[in-house]
N, C-alpha and C. Protein backbone atom coordinates (compact mmCIF):
# COMPACT_ATOMS: atom_id res chain seq x y z
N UNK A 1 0.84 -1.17 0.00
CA UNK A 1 0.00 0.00 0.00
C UNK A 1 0.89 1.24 0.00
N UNK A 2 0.97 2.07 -0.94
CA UNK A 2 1.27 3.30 -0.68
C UNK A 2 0.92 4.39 0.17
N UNK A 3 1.44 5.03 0.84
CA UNK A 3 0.90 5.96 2.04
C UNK A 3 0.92 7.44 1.79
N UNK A 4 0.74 8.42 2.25
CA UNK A 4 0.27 9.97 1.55
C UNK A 4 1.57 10.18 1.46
N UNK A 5 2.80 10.18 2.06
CA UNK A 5 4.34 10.32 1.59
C UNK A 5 4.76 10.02 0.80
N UNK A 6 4.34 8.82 0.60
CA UNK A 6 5.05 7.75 -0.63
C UNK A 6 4.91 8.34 -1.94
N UNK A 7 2.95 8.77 -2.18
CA UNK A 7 2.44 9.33 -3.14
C UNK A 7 3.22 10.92 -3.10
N UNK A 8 3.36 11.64 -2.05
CA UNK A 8 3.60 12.98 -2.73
C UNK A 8 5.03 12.90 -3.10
N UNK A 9 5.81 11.95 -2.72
CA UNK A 9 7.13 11.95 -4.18
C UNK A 9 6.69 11.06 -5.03
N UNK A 10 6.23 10.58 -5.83
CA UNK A 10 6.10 9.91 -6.95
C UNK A 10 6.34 11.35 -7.88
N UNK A 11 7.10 11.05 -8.85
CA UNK A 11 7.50 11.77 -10.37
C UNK A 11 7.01 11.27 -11.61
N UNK A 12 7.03 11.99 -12.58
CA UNK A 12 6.40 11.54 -13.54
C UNK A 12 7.17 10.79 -14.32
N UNK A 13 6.82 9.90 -14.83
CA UNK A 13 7.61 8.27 -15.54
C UNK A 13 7.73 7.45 -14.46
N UNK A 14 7.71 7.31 -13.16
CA UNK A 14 7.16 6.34 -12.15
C UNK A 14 6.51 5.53 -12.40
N UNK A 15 6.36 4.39 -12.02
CA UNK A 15 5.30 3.12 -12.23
C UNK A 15 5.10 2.77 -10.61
N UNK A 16 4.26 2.26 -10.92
CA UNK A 16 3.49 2.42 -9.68
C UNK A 16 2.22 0.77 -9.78
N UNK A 17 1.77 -0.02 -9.38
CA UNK A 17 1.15 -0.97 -9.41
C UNK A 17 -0.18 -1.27 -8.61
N UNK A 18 -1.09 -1.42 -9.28
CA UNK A 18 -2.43 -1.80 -8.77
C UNK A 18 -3.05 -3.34 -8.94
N UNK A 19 -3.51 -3.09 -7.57
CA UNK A 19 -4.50 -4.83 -7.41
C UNK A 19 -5.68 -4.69 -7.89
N UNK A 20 -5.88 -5.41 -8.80
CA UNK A 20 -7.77 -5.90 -8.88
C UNK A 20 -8.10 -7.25 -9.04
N UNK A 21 -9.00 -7.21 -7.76
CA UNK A 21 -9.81 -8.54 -8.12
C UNK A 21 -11.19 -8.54 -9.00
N UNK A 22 -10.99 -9.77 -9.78
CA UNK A 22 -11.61 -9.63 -11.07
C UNK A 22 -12.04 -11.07 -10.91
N UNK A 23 -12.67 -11.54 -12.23
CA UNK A 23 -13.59 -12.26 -12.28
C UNK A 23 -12.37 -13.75 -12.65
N UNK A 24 -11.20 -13.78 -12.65
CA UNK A 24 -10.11 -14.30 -13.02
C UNK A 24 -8.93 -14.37 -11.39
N UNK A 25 -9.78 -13.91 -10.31
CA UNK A 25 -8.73 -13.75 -9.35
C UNK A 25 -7.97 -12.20 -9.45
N UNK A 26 -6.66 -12.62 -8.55
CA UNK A 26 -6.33 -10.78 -8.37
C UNK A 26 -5.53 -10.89 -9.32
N UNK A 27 -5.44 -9.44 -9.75
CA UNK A 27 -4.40 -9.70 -11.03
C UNK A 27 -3.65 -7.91 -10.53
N UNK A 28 -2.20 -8.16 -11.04
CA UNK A 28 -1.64 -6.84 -10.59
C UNK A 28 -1.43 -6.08 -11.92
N UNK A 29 -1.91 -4.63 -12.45
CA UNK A 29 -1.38 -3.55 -13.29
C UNK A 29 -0.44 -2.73 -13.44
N UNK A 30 0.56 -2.27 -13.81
CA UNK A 30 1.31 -1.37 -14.13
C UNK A 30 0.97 -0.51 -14.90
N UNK A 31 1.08 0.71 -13.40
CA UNK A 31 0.01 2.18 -14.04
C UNK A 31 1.44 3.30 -14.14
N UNK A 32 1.51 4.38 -15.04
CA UNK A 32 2.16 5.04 -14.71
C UNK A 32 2.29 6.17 -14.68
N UNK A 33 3.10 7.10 -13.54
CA UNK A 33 2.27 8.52 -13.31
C UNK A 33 2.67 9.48 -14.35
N UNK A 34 1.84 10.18 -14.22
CA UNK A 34 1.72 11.38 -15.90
C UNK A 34 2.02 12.39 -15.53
N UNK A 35 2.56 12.48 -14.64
CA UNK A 35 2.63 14.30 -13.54
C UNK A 35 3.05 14.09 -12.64
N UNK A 36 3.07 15.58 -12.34
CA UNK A 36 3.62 15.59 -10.78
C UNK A 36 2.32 15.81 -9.80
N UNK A 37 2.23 14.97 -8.65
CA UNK A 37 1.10 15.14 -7.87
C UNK A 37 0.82 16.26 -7.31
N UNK A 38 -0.98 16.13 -6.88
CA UNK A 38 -0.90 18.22 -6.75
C UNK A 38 -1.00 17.67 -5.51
N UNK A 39 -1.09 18.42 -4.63
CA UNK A 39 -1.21 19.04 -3.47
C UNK A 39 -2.09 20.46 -2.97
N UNK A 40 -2.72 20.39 -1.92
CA UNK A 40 -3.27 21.90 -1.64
C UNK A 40 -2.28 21.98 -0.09
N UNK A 41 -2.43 23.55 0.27
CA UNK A 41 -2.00 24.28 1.13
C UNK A 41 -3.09 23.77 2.20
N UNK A 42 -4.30 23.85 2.04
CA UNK A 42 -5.47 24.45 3.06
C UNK A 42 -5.88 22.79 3.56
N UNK A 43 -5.14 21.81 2.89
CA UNK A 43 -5.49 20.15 2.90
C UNK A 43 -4.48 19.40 2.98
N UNK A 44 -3.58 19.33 3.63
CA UNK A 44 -2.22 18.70 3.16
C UNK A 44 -2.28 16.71 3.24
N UNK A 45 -3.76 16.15 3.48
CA UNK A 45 -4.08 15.14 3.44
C UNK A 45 -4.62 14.76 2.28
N UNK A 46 -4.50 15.68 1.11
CA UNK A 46 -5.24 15.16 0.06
C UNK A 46 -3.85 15.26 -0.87
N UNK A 47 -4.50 14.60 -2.20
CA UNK A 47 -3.35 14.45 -2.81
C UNK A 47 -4.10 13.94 -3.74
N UNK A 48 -3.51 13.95 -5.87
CA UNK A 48 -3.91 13.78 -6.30
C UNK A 48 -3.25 13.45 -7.62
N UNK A 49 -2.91 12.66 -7.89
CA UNK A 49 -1.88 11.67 -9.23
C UNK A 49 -2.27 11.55 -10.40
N UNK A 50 -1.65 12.51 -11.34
CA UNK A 50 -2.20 11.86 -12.64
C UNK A 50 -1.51 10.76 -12.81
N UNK A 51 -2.60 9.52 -13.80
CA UNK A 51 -1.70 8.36 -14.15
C UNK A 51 -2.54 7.63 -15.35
N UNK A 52 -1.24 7.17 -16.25
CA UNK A 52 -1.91 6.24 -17.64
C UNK A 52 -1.60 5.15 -17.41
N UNK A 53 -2.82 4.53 -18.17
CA UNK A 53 -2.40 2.92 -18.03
C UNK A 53 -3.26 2.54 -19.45
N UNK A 54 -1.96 1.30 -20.51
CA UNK A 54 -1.92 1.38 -21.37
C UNK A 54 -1.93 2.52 -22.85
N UNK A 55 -2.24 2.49 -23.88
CA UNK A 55 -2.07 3.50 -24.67
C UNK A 55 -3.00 4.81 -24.54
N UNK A 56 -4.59 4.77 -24.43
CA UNK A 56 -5.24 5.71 -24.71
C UNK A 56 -5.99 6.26 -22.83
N UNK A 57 -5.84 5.04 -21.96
CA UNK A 57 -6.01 5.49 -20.31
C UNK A 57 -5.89 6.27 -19.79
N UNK A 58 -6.50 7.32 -19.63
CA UNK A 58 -5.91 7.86 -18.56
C UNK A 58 -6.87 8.74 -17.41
N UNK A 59 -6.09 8.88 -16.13
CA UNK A 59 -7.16 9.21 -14.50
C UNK A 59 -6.42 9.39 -13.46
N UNK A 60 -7.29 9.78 -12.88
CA UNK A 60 -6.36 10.60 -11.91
C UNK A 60 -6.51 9.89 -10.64
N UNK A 61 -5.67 9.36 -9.69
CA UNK A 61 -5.75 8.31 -8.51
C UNK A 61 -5.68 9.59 -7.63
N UNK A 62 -6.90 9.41 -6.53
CA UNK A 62 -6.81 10.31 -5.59
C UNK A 62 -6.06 9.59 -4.13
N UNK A 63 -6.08 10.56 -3.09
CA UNK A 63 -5.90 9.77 -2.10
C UNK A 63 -6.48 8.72 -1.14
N UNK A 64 -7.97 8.84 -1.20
CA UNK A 64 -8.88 7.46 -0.81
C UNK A 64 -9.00 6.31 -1.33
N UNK A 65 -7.64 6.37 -2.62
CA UNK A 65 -7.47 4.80 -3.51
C UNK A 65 -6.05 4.06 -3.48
N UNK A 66 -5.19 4.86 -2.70
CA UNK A 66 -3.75 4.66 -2.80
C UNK A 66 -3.99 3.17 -2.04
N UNK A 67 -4.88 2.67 -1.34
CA UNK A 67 -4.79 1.37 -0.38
C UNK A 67 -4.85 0.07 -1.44
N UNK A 68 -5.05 0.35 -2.64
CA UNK A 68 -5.23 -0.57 -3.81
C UNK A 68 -3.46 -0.80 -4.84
N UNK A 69 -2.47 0.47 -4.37
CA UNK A 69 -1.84 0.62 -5.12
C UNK A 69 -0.85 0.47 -4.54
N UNK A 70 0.68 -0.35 -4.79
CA UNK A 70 1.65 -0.32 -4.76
C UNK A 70 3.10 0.39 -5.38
N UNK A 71 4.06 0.28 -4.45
CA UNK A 71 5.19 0.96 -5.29
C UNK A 71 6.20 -0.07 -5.88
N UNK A 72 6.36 -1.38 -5.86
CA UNK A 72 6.89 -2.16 -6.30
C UNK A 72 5.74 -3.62 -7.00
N UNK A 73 6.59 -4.15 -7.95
CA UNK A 73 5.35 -5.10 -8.23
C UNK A 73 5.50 -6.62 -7.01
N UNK A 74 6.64 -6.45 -6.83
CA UNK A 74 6.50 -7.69 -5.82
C UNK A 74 5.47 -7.32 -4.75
N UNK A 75 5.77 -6.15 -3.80
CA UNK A 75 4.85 -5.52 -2.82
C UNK A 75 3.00 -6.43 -3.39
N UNK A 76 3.05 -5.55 -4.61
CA UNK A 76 1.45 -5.93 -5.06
C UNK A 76 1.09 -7.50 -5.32
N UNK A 77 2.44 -8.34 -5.60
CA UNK A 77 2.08 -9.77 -5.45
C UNK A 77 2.33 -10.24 -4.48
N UNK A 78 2.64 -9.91 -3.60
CA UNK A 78 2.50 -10.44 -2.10
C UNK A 78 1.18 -10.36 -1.33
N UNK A 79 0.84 -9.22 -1.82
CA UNK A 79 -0.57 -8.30 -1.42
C UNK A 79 -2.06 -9.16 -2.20
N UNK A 80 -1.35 -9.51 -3.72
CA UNK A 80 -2.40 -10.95 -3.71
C UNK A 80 -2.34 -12.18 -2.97
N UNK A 81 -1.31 -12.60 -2.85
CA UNK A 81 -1.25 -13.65 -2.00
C UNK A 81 -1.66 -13.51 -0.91
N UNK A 82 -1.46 -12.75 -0.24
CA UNK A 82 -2.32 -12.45 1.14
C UNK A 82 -3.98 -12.63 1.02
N UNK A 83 -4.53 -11.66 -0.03
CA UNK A 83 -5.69 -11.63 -0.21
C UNK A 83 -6.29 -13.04 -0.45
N UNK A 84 -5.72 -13.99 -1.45
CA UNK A 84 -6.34 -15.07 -1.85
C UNK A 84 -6.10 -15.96 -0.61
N UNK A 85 -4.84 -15.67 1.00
CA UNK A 85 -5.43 -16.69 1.67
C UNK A 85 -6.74 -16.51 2.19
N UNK A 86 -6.70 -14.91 2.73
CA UNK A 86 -7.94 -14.18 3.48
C UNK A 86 -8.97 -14.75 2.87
N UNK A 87 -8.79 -14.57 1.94
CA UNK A 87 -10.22 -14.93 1.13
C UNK A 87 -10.76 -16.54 1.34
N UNK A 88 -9.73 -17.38 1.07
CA UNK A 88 -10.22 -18.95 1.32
C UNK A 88 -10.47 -19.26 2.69
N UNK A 89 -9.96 -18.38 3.66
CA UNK A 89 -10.16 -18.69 4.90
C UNK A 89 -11.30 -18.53 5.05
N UNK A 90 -12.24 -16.95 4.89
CA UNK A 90 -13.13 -16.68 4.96
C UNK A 90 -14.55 -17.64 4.35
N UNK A 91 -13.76 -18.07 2.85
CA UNK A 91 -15.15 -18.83 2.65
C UNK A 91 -15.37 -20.04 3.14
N UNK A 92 -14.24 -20.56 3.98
CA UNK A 92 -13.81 -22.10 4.44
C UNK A 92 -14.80 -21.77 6.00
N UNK A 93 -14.89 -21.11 6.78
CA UNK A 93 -15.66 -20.24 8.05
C UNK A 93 -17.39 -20.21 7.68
N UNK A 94 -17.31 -19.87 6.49
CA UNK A 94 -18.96 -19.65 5.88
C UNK A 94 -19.25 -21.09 5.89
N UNK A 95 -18.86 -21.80 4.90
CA UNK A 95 -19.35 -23.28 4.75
C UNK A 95 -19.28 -23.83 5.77
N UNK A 96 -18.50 -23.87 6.58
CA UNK A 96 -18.31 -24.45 7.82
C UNK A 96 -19.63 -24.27 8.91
């Protein structure tokens, strides 16, 4: 997970990695930032990343989404692995 520090140095040509679970399990992306992150004076908890992913993508990751996003890709495959035990545990508890 990236944290509001982490994000306000990210530079532009950075890569940066996101989890999604999908209909295929988690799968990790390589997003990458398009800018330099803004910042306000009057908010110093917000924060706001441009970033592309693939050729024509592109959006802006705020700070209430950085918990999805990593700064290394191992980080983000560890971060599946974790998830897919959580997850079997959980449904192993239900059936049970």
């Amino acid at each position: 997970m990236i944290t509001l520090e982490q994000a306000k140095k990210l530079e532009y040509g950075d890569h940066i990695y996101y989890v999604d679970a999908g209909r295929k399990g988690f799968q990790v992306y390589r997003v990458k930032v398009n800018g330099k992150p803004q910042t306000w004076k009057r908010r110093p908890l917000r924060v706001r990343i441009p970033c592309k992913y693939g050729l024509y993508q592109y959006f802006n990751l705020w700070h209430w989404d950085l918990d999805a996003y990593y700064l290394t890709e191992q980080e983000a495959k560890e971060a599946c692995g974790e998830l897919n035990k959580s997850e079997f545990v959980a449904d192993k508890t239900i059936t049970a």
